[in-house]
Protein backbone atom coordinates (compact mmCIF):
# COMPACT_ATOMS: atom_id res chain seq x y z
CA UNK A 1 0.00 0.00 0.00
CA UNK A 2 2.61 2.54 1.03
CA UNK A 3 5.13 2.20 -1.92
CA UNK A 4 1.94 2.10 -4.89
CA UNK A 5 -0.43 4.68 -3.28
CA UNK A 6 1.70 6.70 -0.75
CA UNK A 7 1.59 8.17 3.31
CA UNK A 8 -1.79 9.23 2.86
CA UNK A 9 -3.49 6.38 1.85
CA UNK A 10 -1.33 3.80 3.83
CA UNK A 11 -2.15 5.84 7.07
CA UNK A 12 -5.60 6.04 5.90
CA UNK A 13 -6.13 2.21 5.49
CA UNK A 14 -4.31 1.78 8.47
CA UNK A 15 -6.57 3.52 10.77
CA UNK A 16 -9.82 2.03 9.07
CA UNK A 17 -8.93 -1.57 9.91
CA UNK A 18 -8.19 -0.31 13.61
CA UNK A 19 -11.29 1.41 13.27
CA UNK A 20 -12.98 -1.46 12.51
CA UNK A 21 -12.24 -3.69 15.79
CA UNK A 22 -11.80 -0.56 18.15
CA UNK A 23 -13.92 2.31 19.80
CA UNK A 24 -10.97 5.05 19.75
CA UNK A 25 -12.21 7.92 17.76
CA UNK A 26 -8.83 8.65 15.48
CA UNK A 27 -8.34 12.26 14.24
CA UNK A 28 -5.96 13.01 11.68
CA UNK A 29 -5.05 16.24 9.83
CA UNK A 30 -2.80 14.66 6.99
CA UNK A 31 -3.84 17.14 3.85
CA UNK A 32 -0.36 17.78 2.67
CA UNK A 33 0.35 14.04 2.47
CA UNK A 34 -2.75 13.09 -0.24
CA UNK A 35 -1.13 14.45 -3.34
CA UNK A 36 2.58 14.14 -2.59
CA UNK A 37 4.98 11.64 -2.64
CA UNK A 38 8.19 11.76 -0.99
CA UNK A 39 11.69 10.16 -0.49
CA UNK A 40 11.25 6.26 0.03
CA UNK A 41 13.02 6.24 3.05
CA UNK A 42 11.18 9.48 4.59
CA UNK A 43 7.40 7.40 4.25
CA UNK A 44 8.94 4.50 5.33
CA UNK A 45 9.83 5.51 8.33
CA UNK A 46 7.21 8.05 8.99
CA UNK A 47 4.58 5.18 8.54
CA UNK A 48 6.11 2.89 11.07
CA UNK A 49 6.38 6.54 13.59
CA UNK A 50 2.52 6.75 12.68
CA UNK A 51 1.36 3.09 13.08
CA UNK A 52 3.79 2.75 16.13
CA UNK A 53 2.08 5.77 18.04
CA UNK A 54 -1.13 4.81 16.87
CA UNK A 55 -1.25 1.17 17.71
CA UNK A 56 0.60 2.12 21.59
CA UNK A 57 -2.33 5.02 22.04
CA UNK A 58 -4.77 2.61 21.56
CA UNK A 59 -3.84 -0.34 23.25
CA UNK A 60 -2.03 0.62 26.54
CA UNK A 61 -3.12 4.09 26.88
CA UNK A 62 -6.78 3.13 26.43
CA UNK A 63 -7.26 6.53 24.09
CA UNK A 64 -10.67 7.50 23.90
CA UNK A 65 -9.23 9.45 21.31
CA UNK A 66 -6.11 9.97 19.01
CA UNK A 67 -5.19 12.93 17.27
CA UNK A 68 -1.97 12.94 14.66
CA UNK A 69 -1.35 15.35 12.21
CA UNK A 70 1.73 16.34 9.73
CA UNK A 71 2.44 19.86 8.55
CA UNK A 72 5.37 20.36 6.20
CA UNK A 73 7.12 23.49 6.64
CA UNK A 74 9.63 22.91 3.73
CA UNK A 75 10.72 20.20 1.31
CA UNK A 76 13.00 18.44 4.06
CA UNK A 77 11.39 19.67 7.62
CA UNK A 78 8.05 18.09 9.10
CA UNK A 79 5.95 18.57 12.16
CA UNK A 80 4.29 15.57 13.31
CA UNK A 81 1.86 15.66 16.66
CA UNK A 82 0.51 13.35 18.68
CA UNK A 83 -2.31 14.00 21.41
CA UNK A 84 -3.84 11.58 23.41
CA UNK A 85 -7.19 12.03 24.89
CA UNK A 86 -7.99 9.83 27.74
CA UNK A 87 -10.97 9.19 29.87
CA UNK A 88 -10.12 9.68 33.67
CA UNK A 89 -11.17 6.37 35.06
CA UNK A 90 -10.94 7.00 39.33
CA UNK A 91 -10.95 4.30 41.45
CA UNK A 92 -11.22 4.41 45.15
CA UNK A 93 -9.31 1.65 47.67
């Protein structure tokens, strides 16, 4: 998926199969990653970032939600953030 159709679209399928089996609302603001393609390294990497922060929010944090999003400032810097949102679960001994 990642090396035919690119970021976007890996991430993308990614999420919806988590989706599928999960109850963690996932948030993403990836719009500068539909249309372009970059290094084959750079993706690479950044996908397993993605899926690796994804996959721990969601099963040991216990995210109610996940939030990730990817600006580009230029052709070789990226931001990438990560929130968590977690439910407060209090219990009393």
């Amino acid at each position: 998926m990642l090396k035919n159709y690119g970021l976007f679209k890996a991430l993308e399928t990614f999420t919806e199969q988590l989706m599928a089996n999960s109850t963690t609302i996932f948030l993403f603001k990836l719009e500068q990653l539909k249309t372009d393609r970059f290094d084959k390294n750079f993706e690479i990497n950044m996908y397993r970032i993605a899926c690796e922060l994804i996959n721990n929010g969601n099963k040991h944090a216990n995210a109610s939600a996940i939030s990730l999003s990817v600006d580009k400032i230029d052709e070789q810097n990226f931001i990438l953030e990560y929130i968590l949102i977690m439910d407060a679960v209090l219990t009393q001994t």
